[in-house]
C-alpha atoms as a PDB file:
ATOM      1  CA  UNK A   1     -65.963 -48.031-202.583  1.00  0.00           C
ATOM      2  CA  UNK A   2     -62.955 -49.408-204.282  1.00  0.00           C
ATOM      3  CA  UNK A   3     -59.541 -47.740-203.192  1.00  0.00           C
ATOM      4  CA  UNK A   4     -57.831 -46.038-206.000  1.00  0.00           C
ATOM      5  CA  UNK A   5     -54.139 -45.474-206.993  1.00  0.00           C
ATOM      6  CA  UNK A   6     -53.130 -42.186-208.879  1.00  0.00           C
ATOM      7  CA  UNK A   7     -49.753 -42.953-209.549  1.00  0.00           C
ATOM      8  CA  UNK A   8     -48.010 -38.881-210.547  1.00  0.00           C
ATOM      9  CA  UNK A   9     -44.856 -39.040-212.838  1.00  0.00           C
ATOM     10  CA  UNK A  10     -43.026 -36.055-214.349  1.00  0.00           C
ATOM     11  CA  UNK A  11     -43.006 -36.404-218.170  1.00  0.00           C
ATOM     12  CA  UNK A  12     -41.189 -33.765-220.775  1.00  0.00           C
ATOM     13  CA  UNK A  13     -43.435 -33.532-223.431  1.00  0.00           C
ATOM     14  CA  UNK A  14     -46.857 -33.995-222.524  1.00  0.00           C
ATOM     15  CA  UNK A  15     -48.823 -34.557-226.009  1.00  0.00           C
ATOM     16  CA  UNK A  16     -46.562 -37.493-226.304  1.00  0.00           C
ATOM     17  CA  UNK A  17     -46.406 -39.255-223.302  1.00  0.00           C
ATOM     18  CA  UNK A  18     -50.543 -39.339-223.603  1.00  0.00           C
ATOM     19  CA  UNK A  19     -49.609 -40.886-226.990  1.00  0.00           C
ATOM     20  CA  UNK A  20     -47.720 -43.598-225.192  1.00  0.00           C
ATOM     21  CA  UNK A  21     -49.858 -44.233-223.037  1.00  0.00           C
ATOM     22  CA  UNK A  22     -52.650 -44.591-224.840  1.00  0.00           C
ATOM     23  CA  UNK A  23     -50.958 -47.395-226.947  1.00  0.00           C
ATOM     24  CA  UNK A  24     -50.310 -49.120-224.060  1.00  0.00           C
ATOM     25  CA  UNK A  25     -54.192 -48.972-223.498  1.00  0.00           C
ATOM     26  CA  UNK A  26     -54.884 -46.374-221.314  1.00  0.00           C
ATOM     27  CA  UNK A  27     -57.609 -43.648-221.965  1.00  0.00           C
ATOM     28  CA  UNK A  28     -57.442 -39.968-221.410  1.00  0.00           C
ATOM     29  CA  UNK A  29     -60.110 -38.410-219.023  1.00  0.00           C
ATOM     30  CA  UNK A  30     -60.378 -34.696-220.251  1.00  0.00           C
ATOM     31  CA  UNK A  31     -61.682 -33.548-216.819  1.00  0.00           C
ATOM     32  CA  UNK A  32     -58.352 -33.925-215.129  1.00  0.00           C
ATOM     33  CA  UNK A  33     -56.326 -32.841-218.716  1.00  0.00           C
ATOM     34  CA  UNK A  34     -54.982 -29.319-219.437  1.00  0.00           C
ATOM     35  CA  UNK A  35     -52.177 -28.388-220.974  1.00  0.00           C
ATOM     36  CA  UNK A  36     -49.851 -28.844-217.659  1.00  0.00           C
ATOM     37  CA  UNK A  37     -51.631 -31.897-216.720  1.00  0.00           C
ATOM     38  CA  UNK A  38     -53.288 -35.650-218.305  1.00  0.00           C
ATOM     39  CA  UNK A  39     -55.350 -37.705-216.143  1.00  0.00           C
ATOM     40  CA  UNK A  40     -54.955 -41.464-218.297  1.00  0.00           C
ATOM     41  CA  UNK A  41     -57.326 -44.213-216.904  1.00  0.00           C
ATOM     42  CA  UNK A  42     -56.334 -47.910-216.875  1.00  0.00           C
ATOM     43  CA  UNK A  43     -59.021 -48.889-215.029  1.00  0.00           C
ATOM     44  CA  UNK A  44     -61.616 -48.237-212.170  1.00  0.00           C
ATOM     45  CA  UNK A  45     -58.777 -48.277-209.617  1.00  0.00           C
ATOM     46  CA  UNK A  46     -56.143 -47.281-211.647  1.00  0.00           C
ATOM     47  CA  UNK A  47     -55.172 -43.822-213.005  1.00  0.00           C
ATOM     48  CA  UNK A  48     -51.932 -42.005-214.258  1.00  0.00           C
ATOM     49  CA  UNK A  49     -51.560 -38.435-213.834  1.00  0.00           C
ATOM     50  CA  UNK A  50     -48.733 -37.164-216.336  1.00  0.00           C
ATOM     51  CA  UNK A  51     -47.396 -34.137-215.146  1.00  0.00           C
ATOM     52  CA  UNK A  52     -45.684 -31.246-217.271  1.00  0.00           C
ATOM     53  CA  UNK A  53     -42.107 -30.689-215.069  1.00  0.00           C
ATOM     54  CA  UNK A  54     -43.389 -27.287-214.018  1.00  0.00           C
ATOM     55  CA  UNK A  55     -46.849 -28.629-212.917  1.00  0.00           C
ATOM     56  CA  UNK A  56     -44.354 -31.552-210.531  1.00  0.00           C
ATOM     57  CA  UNK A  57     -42.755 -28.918-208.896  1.00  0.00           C
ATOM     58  CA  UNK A  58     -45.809 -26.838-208.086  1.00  0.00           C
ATOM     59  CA  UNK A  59     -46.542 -30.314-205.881  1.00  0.00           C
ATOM     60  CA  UNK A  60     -42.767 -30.963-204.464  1.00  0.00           C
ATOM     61  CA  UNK A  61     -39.221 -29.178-204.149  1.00  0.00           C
ATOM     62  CA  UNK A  62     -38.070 -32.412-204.756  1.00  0.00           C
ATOM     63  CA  UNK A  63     -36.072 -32.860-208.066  1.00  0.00           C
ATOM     64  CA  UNK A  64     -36.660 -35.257-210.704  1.00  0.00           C
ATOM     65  CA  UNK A  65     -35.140 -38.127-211.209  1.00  0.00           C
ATOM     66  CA  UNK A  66     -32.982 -38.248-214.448  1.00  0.00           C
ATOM     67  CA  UNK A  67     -34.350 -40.851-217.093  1.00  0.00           C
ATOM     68  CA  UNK A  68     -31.731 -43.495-216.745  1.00  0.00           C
ATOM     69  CA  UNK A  69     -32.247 -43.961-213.123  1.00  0.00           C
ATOM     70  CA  UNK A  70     -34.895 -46.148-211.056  1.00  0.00           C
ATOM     71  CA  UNK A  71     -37.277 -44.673-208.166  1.00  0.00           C
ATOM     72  CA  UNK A  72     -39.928 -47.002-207.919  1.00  0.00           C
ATOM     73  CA  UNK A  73     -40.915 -49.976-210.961  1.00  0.00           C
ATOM     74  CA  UNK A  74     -44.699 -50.103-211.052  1.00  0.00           C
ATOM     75  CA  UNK A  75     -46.235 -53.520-211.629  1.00  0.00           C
ATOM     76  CA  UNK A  76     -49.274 -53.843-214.110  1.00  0.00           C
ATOM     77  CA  UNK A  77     -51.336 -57.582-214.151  1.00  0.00           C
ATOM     78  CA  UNK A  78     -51.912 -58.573-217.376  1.00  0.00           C
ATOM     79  CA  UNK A  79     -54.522 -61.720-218.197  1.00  0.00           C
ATOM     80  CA  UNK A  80     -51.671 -64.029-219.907  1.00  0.00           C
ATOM     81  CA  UNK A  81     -48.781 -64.140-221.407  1.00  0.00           C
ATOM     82  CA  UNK A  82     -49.394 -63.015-224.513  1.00  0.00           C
ATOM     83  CA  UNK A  83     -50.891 -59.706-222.793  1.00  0.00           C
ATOM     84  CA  UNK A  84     -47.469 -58.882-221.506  1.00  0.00           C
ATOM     85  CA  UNK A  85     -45.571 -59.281-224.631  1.00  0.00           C
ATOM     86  CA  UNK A  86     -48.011 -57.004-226.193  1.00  0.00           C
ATOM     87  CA  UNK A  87     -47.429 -54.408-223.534  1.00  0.00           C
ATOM     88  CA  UNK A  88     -43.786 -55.246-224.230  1.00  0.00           C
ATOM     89  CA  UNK A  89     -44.672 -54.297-227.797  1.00  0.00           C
ATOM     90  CA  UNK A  90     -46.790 -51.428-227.321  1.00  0.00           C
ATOM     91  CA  UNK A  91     -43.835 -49.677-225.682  1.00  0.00           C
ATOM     92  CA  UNK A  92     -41.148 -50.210-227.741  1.00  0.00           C
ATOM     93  CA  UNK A  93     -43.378 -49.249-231.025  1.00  0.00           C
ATOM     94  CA  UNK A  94     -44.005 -45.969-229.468  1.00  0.00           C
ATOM     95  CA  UNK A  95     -41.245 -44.493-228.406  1.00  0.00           C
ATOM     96  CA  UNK A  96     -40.546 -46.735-225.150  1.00  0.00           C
ATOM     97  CA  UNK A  97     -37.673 -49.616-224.130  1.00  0.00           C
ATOM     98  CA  UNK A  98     -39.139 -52.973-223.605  1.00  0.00           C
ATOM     99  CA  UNK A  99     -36.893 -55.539-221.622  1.00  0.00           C
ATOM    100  CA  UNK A 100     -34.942 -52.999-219.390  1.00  0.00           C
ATOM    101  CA  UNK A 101     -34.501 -55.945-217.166  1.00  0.00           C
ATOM    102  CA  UNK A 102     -34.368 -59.519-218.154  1.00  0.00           C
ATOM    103  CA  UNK A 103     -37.638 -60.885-218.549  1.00  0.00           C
ATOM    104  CA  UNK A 104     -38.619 -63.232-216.103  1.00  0.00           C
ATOM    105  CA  UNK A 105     -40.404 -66.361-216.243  1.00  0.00           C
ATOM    106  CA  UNK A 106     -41.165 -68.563-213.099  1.00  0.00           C
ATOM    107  CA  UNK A 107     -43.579 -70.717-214.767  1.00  0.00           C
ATOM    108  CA  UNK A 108     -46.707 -69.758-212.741  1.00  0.00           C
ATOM    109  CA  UNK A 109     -45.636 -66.052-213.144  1.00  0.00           C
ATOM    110  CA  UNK A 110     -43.958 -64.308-216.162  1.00  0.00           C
ATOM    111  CA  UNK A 111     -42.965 -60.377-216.622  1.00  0.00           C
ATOM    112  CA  UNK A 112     -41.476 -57.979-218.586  1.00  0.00           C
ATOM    113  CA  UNK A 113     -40.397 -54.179-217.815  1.00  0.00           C
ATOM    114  CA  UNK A 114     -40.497 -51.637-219.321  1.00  0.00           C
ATOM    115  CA  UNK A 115     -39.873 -48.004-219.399  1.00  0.00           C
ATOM    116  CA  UNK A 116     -41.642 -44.986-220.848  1.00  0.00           C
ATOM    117  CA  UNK A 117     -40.490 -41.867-222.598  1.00  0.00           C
ATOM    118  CA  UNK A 118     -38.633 -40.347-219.588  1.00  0.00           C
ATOM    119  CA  UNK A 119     -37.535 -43.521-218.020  1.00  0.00           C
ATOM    120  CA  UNK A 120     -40.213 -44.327-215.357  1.00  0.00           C
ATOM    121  CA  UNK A 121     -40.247 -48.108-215.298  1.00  0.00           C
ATOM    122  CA  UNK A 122     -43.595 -50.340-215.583  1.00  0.00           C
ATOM    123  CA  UNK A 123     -43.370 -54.292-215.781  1.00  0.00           C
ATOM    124  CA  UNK A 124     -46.058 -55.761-216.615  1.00  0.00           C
ATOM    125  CA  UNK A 125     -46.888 -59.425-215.309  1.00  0.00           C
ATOM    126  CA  UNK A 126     -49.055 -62.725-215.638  1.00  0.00           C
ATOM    127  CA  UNK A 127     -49.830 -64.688-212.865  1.00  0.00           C
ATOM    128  CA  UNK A 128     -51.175 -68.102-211.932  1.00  0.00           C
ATOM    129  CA  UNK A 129     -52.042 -67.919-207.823  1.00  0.00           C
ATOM    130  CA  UNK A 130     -53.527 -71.674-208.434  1.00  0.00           C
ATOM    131  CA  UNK A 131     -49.626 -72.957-209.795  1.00  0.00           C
ATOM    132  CA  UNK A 132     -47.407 -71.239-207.269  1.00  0.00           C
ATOM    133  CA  UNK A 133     -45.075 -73.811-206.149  1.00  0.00           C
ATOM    134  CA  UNK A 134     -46.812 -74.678-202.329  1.00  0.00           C
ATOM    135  CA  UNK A 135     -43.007 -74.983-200.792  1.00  0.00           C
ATOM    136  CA  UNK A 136     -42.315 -71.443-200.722  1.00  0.00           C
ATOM    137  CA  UNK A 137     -39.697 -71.407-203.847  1.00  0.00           C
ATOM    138  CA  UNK A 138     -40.764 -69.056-206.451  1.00  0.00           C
ATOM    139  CA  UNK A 139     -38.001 -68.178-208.561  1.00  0.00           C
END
């Protein structure tokens, strides 16, 4: 069996950060949804678990972040280019900020981030293993 990643993040308003994500292609599984909690699926491996502020602390005393501040950026492959500007898109047509950071482009690898309705930060990426530069410099 495939390891999995459930990646947790606070969110304020529920109903739309499943919005969000969905338009940034994620799917809702309604077996790990209430109305405190939204299990969205990117993929076999993959899953987001938005989590109503009260739900968060029911898991940690810790507090939550404010929006314009940076914990962790989570990194999403993407099959080209084009993929990542449509994340990019995605975002900012739904409520989100594309190009938080400058986007980068190395050549064999390109990325953009982006953040979601309460500031957690995703960049999504492109990468081509076969045209990293074999002398170590990447960027």
């Amino acid at each position: 069996m495939s390891r999995m990643i459930f990646v947790n993040l606070p969110v304020a308003d529920l109903k739309k950060s499943m919005a969000f994500y969905e338009a940034l292609g994620f799917t809702n599984n309604p077996h790990f949804t209430d109305e405190t909690a939204a299990g969205m699926v990117l993929s076999e491996t993959i899953h987001v678990m938005l989590l109503t502020h009260d739900k968060w602390r029911t898991f940690t005393d810790r507090p939550i972040p404010p929006a314009d501040s940076s914990e962790v950026m989570l990194a999403l492959s993407c099959e080209n280019r084009e993929a990542v500007d449509a994340m990019c898109k995605a975002a900012s047509a739904n409520g989100g900020t594309a190009d938080i950071n400058p986007p980068q482009d190395h050549g064999f690898m390109y990325g953009r981030s982006l953040a979601d309705l309460d500031g957690h930060v995703w960049e999504s990426f492109w990468m081509d293993p076969a045209a990293i530069p074999q002398d170590g410099a990447t960027g």
